[in-house]
N, C-alpha and C. Protein backbone atom coordinates (compact mmCIF):
# COMPACT_ATOMS: atom_id res chain seq x y z
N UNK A 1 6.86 3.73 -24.33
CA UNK A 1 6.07 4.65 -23.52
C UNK A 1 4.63 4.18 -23.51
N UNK A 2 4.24 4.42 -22.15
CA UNK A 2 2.62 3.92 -22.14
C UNK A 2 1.80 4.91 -21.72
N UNK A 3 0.56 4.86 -22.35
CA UNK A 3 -0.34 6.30 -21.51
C UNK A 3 -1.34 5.51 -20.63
N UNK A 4 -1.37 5.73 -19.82
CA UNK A 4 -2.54 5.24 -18.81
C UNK A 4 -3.34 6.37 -18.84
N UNK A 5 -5.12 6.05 -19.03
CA UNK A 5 -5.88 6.91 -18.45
C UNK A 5 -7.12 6.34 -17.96
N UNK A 6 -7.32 6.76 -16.74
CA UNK A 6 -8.06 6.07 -16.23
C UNK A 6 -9.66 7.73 -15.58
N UNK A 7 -10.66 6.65 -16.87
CA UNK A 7 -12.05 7.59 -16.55
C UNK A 7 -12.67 7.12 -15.44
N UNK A 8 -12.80 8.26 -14.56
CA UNK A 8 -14.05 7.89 -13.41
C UNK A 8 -15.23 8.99 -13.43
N UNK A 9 -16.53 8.40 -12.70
CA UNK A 9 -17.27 9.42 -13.32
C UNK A 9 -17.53 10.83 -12.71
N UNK A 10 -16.40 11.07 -11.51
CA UNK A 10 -16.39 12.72 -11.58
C UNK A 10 -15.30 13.45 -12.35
N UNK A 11 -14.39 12.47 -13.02
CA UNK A 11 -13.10 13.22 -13.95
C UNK A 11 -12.28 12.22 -14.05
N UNK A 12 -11.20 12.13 -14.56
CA UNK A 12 -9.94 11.61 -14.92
C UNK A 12 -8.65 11.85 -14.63
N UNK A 13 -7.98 10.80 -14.30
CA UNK A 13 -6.77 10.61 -13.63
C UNK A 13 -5.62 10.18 -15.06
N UNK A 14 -4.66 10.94 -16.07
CA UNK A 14 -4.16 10.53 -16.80
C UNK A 14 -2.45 10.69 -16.02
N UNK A 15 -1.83 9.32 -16.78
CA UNK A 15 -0.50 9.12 -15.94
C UNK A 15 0.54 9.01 -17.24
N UNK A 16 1.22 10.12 -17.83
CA UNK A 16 2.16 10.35 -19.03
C UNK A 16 3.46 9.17 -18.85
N UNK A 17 3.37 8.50 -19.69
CA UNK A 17 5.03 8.12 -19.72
C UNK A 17 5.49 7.24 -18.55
N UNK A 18 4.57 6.03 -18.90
CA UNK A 18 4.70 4.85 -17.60
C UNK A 18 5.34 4.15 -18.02
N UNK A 19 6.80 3.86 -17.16
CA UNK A 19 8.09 3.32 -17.93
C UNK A 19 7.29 1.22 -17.93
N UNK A 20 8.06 0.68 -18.69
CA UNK A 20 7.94 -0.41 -18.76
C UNK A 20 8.98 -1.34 -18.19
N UNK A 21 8.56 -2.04 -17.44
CA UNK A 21 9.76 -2.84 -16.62
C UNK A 21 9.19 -4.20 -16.92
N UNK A 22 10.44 -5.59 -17.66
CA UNK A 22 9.52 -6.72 -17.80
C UNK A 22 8.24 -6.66 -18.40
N UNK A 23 8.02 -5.80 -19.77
CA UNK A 23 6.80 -5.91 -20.42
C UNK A 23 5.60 -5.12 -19.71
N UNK A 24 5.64 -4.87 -18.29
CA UNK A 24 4.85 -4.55 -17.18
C UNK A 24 4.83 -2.84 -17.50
N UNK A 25 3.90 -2.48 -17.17
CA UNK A 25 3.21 -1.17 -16.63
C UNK A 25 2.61 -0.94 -15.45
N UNK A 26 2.76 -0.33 -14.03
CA UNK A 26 1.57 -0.38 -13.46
C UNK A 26 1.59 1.26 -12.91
N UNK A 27 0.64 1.56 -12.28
CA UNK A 27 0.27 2.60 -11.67
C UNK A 27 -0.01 2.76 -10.42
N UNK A 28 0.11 3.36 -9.53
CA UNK A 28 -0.73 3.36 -8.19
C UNK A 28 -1.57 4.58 -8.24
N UNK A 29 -2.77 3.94 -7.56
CA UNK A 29 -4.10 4.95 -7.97
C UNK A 29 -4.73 4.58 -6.32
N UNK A 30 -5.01 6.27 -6.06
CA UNK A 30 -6.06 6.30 -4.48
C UNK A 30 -7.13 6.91 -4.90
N UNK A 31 -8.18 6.89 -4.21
CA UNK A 31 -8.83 7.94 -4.32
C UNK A 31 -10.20 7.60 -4.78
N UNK A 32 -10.07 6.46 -5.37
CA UNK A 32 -11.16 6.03 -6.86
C UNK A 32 -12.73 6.22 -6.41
N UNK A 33 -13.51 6.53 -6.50
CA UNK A 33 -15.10 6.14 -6.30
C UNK A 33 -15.52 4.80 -6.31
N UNK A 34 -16.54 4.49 -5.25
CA UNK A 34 -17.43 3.47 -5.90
C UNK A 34 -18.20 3.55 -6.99
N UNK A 35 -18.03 2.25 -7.33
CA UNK A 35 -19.08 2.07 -8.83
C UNK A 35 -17.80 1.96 -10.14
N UNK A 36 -18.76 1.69 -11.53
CA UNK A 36 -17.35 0.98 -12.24
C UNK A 36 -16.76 2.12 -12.89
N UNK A 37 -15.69 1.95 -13.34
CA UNK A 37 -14.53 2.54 -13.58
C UNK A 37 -13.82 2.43 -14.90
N UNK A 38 -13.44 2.94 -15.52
CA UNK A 38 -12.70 3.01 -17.45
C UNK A 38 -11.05 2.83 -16.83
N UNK A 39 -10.62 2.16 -17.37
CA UNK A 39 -8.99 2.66 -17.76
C UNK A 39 -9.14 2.14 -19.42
N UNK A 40 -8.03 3.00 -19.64
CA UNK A 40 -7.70 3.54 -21.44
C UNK A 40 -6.17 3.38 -21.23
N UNK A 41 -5.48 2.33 -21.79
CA UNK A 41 -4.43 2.68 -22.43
C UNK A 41 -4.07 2.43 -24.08
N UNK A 42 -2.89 3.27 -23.62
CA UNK A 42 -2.36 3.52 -25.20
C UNK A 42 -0.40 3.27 -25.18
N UNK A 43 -0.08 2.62 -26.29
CA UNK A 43 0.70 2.05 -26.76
C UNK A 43 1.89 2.87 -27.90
N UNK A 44 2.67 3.71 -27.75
CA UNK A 44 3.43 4.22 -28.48
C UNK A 44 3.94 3.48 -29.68
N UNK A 45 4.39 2.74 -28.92
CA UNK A 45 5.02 1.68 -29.94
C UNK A 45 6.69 1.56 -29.88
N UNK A 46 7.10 0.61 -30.51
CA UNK A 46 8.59 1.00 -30.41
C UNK A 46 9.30 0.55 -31.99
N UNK A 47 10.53 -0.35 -31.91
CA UNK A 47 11.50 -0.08 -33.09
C UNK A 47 11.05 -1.91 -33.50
N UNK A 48 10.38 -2.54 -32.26
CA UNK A 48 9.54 -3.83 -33.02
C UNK A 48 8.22 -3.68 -32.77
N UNK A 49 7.11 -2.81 -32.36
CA UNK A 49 5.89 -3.08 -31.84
C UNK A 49 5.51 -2.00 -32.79
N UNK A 50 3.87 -1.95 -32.86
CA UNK A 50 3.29 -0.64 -33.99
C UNK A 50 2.72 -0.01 -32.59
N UNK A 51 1.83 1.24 -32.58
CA UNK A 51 1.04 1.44 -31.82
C UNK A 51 0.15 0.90 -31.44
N UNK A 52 -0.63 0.98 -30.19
CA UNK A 52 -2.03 0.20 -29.66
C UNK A 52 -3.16 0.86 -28.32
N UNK A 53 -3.62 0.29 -28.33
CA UNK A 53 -4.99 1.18 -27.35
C UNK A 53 -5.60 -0.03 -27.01
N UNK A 54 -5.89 -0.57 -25.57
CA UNK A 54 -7.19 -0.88 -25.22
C UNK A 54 -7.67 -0.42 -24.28
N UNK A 55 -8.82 -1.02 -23.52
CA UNK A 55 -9.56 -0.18 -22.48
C UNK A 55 -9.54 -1.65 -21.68
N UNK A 56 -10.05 -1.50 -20.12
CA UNK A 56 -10.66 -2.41 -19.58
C UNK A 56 -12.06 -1.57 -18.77
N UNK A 57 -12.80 -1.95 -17.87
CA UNK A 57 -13.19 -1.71 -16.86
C UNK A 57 -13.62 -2.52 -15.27
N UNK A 58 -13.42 -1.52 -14.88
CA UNK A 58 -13.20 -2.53 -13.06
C UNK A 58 -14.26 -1.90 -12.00
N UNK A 59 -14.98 -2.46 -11.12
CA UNK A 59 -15.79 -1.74 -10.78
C UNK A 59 -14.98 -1.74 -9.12
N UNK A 60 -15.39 -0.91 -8.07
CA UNK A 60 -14.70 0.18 -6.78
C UNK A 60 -15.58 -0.42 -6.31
N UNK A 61 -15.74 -1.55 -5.27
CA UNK A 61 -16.99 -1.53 -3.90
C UNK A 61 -16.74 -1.63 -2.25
N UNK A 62 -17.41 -1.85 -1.60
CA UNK A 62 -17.23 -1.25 -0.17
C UNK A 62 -16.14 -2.20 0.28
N UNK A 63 -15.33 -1.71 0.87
CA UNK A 63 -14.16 -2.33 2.07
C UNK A 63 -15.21 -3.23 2.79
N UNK A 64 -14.70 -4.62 3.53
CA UNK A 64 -15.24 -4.80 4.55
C UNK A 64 -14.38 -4.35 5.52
N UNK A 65 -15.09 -3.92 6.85
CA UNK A 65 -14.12 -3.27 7.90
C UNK A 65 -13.59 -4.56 8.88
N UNK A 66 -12.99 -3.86 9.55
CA UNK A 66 -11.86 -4.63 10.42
C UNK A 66 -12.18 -4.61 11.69
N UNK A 67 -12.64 -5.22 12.49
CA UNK A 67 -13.67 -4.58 13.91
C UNK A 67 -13.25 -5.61 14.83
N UNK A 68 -12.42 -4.88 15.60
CA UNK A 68 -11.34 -5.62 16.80
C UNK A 68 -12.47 -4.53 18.55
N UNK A 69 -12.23 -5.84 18.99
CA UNK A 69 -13.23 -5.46 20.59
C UNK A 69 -12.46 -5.90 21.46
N UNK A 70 -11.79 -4.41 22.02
CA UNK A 70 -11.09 -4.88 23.81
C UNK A 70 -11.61 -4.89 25.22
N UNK A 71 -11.78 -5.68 26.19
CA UNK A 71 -12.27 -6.37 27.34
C UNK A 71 -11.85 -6.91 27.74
N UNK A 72 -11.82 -7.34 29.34
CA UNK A 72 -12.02 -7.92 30.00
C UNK A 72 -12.35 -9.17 30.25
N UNK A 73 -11.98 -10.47 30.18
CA UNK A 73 -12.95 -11.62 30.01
C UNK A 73 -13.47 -12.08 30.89
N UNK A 74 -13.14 -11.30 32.60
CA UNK A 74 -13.84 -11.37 33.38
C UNK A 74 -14.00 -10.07 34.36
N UNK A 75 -15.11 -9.46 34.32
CA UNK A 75 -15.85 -8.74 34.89
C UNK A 75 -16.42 -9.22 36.11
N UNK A 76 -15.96 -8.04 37.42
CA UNK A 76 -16.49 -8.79 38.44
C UNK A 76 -18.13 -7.71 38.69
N UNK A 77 -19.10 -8.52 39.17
CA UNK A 77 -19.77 -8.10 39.56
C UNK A 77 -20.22 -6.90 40.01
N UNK A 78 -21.16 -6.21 39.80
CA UNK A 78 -21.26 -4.49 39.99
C UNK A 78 -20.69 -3.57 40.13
N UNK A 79 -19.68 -4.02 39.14
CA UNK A 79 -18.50 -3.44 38.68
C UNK A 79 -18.62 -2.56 37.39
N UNK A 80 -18.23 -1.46 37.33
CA UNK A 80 -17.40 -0.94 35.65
C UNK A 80 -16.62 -1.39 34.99
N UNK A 81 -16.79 -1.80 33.87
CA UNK A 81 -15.46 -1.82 32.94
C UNK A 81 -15.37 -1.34 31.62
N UNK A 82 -14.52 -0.82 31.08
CA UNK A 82 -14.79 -0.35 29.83
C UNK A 82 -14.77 -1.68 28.80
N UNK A 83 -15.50 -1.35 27.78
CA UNK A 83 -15.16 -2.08 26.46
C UNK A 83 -15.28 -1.20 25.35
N UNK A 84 -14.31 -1.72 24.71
CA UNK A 84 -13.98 -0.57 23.37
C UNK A 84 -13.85 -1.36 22.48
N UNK A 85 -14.66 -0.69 21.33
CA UNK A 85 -14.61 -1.04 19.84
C UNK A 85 -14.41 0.11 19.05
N UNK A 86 -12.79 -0.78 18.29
CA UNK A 86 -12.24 0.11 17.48
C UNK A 86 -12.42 -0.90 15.75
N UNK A 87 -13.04 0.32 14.90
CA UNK A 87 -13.44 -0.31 13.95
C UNK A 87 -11.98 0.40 12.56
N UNK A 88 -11.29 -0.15 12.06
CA UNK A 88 -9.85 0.13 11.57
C UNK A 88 -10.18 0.86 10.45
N UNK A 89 -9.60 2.27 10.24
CA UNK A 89 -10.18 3.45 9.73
C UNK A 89 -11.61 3.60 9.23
N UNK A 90 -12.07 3.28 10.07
CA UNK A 90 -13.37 3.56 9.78
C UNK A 90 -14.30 5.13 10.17
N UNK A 91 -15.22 5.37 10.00
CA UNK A 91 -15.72 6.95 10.03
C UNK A 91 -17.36 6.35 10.19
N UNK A 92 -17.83 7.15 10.65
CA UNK A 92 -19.46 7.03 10.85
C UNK A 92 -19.81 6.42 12.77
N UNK A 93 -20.89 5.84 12.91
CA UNK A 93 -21.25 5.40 13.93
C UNK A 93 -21.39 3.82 14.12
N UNK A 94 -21.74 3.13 15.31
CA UNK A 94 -21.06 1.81 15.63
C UNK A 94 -21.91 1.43 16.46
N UNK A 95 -23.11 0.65 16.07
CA UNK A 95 -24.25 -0.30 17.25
C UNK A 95 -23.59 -1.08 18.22
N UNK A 96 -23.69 -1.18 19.67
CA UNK A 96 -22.74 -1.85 20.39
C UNK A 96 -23.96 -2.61 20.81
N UNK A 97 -24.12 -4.07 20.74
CA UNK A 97 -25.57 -4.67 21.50
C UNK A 97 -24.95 -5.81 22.73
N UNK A 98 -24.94 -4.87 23.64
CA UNK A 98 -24.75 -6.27 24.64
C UNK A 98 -25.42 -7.21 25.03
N UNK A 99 -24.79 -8.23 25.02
CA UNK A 99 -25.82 -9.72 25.22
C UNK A 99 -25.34 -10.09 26.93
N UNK A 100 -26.77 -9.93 27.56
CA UNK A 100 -26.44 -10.32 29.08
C UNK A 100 -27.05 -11.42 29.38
N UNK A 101 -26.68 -11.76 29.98
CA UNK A 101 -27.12 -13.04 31.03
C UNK A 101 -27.90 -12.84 32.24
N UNK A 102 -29.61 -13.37 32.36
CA UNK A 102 -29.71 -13.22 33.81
C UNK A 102 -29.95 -14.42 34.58
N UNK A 103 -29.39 -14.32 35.71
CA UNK A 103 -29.72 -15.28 36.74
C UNK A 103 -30.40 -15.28 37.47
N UNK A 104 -31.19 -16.14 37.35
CA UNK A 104 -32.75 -15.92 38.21
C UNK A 104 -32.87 -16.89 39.60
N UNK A 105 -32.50 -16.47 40.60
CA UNK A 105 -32.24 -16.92 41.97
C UNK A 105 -34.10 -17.70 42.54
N UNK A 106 -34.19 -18.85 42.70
CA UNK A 106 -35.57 -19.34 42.92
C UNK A 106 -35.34 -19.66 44.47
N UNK A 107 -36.37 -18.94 44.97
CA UNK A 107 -35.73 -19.95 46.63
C UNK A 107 -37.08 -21.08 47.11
């Protein structure tokens, strides 16, 4: 038997009785905060092992986002077209800077 506990700094996430498969333990964890992070485990022991405890820590930082842009690759002239940027679960707001071209007619 393994105890996982994992400190973050608005509270703790403890996971009782994480079976062992191949020596292995793991957990799936959502949710976490940015910034660093405690896990604590602990080691029951068995009928060849004694008990045990260590800790690690891991630090949570920003996703880079995923930012896909659909268009047109040719736009005709004094025309509308949409272009859309969809940024992949992302939340907040989105600078769109179009880069134009002018043509300067000399006669």
């Amino acid at each position: 038997m393994v105890l996982v506990l994992l400190i973050l700094p608005v509270g703790s996430q403890v996971f009782n009785d994480v079976e062992l498969n191949n020596s292995r333990a793991s957990v799936l964890v959502k949710g976490l905060v940015l910034g660093e992070n405690t896990v604590n485990v602990a080691y029951s022991g068995d009928n060849y092992f004694t008990n045990g405890t260590n800790s690690a820590k891991f630090n949570v930082v920003k996703k880079s986002p995923v930012i896909q842009i659909n268009c047109s690759s040719e736009i005709l002239f004094d025309e509308f077209n949409n272009i859309t940027v969809v940024v992949v679960n992302g939340t907040g707001f989105v600078n769109i800077l179009l880069v134009l071209r002018c043509l300067m007619m000399l006669s």
